[in-house]
N, C-alpha and C. Protein backbone atom coordinates (compact mmCIF):
# COMPACT_ATOMS: atom_id res chain seq x y z
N UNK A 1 27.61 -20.28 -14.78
CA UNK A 1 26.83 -19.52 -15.73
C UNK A 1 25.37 -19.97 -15.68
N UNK A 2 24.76 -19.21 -16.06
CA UNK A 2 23.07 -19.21 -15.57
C UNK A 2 22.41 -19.75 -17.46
N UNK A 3 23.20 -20.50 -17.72
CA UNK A 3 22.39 -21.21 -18.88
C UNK A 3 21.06 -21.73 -18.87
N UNK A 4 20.16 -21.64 -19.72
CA UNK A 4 19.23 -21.84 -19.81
C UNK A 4 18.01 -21.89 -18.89
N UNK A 5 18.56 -20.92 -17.65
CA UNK A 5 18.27 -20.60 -16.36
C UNK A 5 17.16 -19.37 -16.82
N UNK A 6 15.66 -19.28 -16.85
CA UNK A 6 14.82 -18.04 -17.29
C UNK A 6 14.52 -17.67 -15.92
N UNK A 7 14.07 -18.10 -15.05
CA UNK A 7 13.57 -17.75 -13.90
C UNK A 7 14.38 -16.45 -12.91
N UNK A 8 13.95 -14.99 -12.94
CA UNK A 8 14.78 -13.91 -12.20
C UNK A 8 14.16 -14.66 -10.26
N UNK A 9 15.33 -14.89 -9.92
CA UNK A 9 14.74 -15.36 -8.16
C UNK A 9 14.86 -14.02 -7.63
N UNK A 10 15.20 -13.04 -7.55
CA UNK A 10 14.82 -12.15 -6.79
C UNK A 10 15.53 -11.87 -5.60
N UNK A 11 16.63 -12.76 -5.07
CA UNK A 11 16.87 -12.96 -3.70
C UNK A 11 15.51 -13.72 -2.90
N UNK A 12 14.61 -14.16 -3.32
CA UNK A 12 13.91 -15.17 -2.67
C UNK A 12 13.25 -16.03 -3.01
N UNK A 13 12.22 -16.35 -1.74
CA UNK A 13 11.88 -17.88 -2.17
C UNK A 13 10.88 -18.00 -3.26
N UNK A 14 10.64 -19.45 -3.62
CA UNK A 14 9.41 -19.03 -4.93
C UNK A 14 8.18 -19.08 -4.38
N UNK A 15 7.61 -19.18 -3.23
CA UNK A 15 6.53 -18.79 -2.49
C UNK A 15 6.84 -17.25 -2.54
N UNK A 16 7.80 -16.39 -1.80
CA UNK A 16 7.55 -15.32 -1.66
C UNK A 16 7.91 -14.36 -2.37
N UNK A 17 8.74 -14.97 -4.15
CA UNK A 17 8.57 -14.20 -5.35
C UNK A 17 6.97 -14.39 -6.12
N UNK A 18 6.13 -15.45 -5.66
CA UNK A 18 4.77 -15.53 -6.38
C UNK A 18 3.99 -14.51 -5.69
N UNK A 19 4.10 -14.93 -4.33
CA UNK A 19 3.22 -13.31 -3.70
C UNK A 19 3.58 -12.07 -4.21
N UNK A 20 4.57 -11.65 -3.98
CA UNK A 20 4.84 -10.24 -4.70
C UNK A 20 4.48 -10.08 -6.16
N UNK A 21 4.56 -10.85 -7.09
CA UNK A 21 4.30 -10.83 -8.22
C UNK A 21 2.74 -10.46 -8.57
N UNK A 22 1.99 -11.15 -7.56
CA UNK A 22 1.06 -11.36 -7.46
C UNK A 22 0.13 -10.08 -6.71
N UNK A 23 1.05 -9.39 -5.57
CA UNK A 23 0.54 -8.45 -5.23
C UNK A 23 0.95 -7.27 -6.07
N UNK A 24 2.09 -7.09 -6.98
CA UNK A 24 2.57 -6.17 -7.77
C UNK A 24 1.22 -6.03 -8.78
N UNK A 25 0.80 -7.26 -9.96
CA UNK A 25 -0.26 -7.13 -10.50
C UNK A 25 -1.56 -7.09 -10.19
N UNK A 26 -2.04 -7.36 -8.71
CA UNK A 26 -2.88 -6.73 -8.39
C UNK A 26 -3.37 -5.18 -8.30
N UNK A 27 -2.26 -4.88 -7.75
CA UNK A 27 -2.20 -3.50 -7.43
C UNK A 27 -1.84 -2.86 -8.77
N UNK A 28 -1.46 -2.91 -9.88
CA UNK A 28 -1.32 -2.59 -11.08
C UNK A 28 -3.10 -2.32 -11.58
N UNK A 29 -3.76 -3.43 -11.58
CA UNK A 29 -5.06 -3.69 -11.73
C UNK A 29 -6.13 -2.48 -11.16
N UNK A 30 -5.93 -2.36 -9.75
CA UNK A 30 -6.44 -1.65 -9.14
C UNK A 30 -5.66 -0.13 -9.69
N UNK A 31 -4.19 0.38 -9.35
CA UNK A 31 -4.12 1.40 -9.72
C UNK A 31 -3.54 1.89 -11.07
N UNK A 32 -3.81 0.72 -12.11
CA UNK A 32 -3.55 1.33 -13.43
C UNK A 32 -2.05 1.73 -13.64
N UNK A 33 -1.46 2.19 -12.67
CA UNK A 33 0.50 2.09 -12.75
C UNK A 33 0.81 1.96 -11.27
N UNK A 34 1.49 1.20 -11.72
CA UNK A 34 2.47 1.57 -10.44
C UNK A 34 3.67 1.57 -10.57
N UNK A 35 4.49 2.06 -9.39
CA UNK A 35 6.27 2.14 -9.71
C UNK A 35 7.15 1.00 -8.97
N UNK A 36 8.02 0.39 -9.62
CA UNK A 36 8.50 -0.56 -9.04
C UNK A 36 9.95 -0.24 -9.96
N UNK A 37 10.85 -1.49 -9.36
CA UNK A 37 12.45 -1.46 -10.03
C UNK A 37 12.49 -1.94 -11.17
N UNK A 38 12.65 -1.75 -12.09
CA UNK A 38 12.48 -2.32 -13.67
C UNK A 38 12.94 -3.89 -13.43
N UNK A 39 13.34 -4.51 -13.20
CA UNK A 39 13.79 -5.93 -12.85
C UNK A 39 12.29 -6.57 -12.28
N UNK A 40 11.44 -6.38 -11.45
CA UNK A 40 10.38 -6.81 -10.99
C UNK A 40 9.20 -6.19 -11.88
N UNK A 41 9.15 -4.92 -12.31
CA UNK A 41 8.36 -4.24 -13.64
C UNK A 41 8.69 -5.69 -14.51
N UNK A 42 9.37 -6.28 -15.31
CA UNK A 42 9.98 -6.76 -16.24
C UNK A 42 8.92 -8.04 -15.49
N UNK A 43 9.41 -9.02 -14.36
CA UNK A 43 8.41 -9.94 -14.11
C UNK A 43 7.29 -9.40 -14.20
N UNK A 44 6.84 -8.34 -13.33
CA UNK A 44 5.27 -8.10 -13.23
C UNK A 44 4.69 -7.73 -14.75
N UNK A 45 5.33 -7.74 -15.40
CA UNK A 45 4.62 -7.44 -16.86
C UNK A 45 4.23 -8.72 -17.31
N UNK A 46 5.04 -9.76 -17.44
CA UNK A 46 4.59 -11.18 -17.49
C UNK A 46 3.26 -11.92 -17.19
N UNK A 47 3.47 -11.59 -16.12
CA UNK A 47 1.83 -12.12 -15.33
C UNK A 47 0.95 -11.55 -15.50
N UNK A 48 0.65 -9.68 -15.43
CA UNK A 48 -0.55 -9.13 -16.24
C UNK A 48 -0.70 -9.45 -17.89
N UNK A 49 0.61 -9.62 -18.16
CA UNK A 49 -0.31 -9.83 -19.86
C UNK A 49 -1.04 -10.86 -19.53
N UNK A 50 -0.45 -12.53 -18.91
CA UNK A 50 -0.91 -13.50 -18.81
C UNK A 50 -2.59 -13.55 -18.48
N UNK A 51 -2.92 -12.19 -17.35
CA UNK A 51 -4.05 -12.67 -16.53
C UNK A 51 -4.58 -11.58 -17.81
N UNK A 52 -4.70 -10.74 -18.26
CA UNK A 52 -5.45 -9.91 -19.36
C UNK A 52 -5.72 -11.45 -20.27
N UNK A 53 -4.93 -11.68 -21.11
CA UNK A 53 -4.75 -13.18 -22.15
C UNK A 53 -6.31 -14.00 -21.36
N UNK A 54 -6.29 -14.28 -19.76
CA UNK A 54 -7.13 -15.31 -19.30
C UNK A 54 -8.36 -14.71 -19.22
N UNK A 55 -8.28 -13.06 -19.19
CA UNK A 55 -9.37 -12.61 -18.82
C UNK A 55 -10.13 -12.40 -19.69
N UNK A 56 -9.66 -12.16 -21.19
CA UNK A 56 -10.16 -11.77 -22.24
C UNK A 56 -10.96 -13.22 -22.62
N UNK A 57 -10.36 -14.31 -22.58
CA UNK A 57 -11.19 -15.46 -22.67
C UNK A 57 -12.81 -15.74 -22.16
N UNK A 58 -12.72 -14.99 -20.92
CA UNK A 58 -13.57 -14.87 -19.98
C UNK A 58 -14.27 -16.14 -19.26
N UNK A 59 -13.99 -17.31 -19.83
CA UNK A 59 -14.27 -18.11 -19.22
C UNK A 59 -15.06 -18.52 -17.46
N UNK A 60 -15.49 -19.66 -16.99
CA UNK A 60 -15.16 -19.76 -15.40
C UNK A 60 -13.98 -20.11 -15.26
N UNK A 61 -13.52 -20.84 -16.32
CA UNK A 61 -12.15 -21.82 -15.78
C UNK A 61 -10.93 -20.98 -15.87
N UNK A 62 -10.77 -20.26 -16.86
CA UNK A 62 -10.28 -18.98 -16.53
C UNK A 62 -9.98 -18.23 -15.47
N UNK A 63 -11.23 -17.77 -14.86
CA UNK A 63 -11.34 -16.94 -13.70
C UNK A 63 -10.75 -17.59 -12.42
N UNK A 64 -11.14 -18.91 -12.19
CA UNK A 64 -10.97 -19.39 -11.34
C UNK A 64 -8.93 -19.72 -11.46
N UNK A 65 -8.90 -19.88 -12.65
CA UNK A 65 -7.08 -20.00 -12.23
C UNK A 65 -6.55 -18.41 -12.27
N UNK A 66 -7.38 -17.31 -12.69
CA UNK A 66 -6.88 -15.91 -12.46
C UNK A 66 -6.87 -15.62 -10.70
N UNK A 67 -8.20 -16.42 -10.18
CA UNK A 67 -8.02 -16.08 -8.39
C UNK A 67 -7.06 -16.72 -8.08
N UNK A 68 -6.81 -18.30 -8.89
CA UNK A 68 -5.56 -19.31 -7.95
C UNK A 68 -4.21 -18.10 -7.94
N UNK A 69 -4.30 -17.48 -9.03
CA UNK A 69 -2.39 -16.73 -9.46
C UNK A 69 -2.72 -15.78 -8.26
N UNK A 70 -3.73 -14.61 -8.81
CA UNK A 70 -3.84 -13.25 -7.64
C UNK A 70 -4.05 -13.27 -6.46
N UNK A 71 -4.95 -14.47 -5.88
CA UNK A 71 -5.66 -14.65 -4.31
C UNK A 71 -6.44 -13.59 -4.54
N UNK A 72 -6.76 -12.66 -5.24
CA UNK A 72 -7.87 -11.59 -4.57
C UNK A 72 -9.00 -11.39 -5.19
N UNK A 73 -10.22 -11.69 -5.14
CA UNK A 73 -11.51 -12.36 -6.04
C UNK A 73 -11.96 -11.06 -6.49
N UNK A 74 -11.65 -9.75 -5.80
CA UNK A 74 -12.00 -8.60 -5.96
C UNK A 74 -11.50 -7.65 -7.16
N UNK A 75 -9.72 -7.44 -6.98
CA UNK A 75 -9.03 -7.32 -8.23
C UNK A 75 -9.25 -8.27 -9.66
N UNK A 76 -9.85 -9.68 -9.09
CA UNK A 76 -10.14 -10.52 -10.96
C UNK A 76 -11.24 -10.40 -11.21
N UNK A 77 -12.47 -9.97 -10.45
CA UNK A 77 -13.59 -9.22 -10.68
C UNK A 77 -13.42 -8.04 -11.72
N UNK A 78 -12.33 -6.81 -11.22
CA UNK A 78 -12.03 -5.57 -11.59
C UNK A 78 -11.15 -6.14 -13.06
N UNK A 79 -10.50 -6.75 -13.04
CA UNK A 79 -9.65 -7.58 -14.03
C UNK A 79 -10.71 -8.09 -15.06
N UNK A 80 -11.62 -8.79 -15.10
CA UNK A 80 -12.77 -9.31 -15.92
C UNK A 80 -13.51 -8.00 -17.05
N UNK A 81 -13.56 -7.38 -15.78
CA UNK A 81 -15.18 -6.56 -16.53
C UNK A 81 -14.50 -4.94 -16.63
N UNK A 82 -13.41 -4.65 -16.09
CA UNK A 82 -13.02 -3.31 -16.66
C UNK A 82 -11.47 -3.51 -17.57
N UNK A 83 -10.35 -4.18 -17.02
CA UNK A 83 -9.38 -4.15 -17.88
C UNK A 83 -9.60 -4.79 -19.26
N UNK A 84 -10.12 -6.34 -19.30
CA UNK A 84 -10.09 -6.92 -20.21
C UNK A 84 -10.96 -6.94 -21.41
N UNK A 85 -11.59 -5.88 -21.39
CA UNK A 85 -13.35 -5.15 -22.06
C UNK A 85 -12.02 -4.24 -23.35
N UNK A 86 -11.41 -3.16 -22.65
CA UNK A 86 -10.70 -2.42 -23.27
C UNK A 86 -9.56 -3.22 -24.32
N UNK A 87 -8.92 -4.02 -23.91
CA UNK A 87 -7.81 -5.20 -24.34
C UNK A 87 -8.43 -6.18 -25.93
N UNK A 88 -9.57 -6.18 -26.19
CA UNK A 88 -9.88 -7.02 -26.54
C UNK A 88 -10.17 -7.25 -28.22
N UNK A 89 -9.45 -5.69 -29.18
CA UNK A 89 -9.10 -6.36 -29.55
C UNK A 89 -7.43 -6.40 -30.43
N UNK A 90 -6.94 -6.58 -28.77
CA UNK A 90 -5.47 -6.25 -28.86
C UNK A 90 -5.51 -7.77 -28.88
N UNK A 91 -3.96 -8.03 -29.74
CA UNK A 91 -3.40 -9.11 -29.56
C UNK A 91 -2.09 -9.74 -28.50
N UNK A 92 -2.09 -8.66 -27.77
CA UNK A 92 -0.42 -8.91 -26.94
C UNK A 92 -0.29 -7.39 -26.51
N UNK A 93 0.77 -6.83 -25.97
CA UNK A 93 1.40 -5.79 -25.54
C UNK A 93 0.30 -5.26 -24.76
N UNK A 94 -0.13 -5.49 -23.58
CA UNK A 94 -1.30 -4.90 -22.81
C UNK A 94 -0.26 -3.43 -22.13
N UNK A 95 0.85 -3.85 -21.64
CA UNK A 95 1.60 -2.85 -20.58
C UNK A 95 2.91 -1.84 -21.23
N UNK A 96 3.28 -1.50 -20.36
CA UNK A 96 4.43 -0.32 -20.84
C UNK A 96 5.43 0.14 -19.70
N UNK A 97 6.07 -0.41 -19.64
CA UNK A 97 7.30 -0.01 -18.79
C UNK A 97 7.95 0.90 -19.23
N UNK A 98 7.64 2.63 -18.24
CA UNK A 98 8.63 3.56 -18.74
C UNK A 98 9.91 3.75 -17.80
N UNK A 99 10.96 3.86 -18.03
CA UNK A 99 11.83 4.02 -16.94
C UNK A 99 12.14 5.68 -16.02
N UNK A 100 12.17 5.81 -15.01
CA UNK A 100 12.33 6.79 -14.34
C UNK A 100 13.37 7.40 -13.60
N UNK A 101 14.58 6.83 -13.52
CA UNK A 101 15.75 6.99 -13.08
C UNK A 101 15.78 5.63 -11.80
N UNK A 102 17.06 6.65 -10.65
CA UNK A 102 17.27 6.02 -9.79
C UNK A 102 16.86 6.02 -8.57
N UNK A 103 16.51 5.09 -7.54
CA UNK A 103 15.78 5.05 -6.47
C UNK A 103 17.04 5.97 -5.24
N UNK A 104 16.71 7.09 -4.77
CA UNK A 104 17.42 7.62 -3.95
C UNK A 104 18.25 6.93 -2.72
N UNK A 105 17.50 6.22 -2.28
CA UNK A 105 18.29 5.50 -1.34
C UNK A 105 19.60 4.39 -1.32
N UNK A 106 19.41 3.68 -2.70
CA UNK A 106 20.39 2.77 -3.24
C UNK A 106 20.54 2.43 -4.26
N UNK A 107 19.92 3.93 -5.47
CA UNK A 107 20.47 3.24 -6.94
C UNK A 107 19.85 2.74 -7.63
N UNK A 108 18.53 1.58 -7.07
CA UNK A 108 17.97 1.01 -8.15
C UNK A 108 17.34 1.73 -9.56
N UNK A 109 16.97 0.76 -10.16
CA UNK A 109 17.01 1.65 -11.26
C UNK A 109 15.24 1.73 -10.95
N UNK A 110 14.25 2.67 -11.23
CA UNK A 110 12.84 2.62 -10.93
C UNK A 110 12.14 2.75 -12.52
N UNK A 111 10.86 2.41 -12.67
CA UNK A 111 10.56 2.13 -13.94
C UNK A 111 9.22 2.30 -13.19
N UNK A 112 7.59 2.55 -14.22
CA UNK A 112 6.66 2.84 -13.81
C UNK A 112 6.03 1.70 -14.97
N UNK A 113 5.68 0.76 -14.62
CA UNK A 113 4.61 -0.28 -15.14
C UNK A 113 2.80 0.17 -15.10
N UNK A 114 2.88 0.22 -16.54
CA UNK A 114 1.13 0.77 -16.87
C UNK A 114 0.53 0.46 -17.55
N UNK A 115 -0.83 0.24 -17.97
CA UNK A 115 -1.52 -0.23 -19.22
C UNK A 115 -1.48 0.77 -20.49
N UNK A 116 -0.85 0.33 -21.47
CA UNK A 116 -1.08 1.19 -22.54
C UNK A 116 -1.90 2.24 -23.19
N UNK A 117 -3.20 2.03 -22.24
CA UNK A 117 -4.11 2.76 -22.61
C UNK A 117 -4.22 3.85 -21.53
N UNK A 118 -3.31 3.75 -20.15
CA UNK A 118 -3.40 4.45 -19.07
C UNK A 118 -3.27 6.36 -19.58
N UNK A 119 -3.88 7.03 -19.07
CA UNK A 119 -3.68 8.48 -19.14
C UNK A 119 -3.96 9.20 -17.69
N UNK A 120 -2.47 9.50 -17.57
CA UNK A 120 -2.45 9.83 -15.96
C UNK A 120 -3.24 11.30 -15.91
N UNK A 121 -3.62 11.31 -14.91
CA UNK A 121 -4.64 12.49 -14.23
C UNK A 121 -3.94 13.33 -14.16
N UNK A 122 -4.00 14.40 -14.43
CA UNK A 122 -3.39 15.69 -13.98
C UNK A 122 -3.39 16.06 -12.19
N UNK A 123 -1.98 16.48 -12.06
CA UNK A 123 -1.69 16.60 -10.45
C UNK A 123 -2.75 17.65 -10.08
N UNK A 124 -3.02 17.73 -8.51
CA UNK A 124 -3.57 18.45 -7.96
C UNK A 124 -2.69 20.03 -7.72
N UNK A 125 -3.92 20.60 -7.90
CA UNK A 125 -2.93 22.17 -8.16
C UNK A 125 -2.60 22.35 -6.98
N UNK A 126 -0.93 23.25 -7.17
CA UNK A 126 -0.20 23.00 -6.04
C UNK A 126 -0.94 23.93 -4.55
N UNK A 127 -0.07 23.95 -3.51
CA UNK A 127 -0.76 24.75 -2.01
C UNK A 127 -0.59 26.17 -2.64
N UNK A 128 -1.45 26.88 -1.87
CA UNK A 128 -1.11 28.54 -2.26
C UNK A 128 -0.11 29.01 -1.26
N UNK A 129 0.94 29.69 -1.83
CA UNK A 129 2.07 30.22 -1.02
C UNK A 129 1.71 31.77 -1.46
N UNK A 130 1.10 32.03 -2.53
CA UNK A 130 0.97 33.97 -2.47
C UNK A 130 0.17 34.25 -1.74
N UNK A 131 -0.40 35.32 -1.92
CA UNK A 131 -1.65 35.91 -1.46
C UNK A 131 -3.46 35.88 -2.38
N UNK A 132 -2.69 35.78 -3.33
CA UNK A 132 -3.65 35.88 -4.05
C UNK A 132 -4.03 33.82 -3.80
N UNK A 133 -2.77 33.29 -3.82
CA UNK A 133 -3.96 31.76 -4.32
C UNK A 133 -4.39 31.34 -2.90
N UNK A 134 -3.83 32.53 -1.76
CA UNK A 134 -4.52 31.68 -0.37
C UNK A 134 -6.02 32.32 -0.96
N UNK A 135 -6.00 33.61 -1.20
CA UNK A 135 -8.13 34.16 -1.50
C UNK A 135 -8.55 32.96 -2.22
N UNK A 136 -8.14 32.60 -3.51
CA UNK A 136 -8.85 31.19 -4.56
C UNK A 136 -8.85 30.16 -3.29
N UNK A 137 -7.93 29.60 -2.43
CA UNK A 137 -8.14 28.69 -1.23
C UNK A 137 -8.79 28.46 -0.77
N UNK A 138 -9.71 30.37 -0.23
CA UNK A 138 -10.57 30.39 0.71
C UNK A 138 -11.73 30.62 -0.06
N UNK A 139 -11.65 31.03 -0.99
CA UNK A 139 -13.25 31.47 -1.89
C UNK A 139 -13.83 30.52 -1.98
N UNK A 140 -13.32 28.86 -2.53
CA UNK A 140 -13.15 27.80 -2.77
C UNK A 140 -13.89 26.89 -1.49
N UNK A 141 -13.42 26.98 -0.27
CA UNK A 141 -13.91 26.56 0.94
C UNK A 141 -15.22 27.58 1.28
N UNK A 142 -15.48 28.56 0.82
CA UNK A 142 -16.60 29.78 1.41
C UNK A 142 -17.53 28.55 0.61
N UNK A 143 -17.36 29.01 -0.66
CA UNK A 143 -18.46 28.19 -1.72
C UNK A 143 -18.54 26.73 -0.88
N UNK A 144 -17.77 25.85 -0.91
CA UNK A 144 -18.09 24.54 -0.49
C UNK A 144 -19.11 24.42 0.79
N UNK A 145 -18.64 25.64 2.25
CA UNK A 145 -19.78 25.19 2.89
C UNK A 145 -20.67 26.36 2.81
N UNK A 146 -20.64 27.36 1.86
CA UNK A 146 -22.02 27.40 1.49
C UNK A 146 -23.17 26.35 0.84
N UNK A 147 -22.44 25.57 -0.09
CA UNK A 147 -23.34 24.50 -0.38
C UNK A 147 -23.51 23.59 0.14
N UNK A 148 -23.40 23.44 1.70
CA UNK A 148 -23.73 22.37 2.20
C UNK A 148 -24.52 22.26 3.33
């Protein structure tokens, strides 16, 4: 029995559950959600509250253990001065794990990890299959290199 055992291993090592963790909340950072298996959503929520918590401090000493966790000086840059501006004056719950069903290939369960404040973009309107939305298609491209 896994008593008092907190740590999810993942099937791997703890070098190469910190990278992923690490690249999961990066890339969270950068794209505001991303989709992952609710089991790794569940870690990766951990570590962004953590680095929001360090960022909001703003500290150097801070920053500098936000690059030791992420490795990427670029995302704790983006982490500093755009996520943790908005956060600040939250006390906790930065993220939101919604769940999305199952991963087609084997079941997992998929979940979409996001900042609470995230508001997804509206999709790009779909291809034209009539007749009429190939003309809006092309009217659309006439105008564009007319203006150029």
């Amino acid at each position: 029995m896994r008593h008092l055992r907190k740590t999810v291993k993942l099937g791997r090592s703890s070098a190469h559950r910190e990278a992923l963790l690490a690249s999961l909340v990066s890339n969270l950072i950068a794209a505001r959600r991303i989709r992952t298996t609710i089991v790794k959503a569940k870690l990766a929520r951990s570590l962004a509250e953590k680095m929001v918590t360090l960022a909001k401090t703003g500290t150097l000493h801070c920053r500098r253990q936000a690059i030791a966790t992420l490795r990427r000086e670029d995302r704790v840059a983006q982490l500093f001065s755009e996520v943790a501006p908005v956060f600040k004056d939250r006390k906790g719950g930065y993220t939101r794990i919604t769940r999305i069903g199952q991963r087609g290939g084997d079941g997992a369960e998929m979940a979409y990890l996001e900042w609470i404040n995230f508001v997804p973009v509206a999709k790009k309107e779909p291809k034209a299959t009539t007749p009429e939305g190939m003309e809006k298609k092309l009217d659309k491209e006439v105008k564009k290199d007319a203006a150029t």
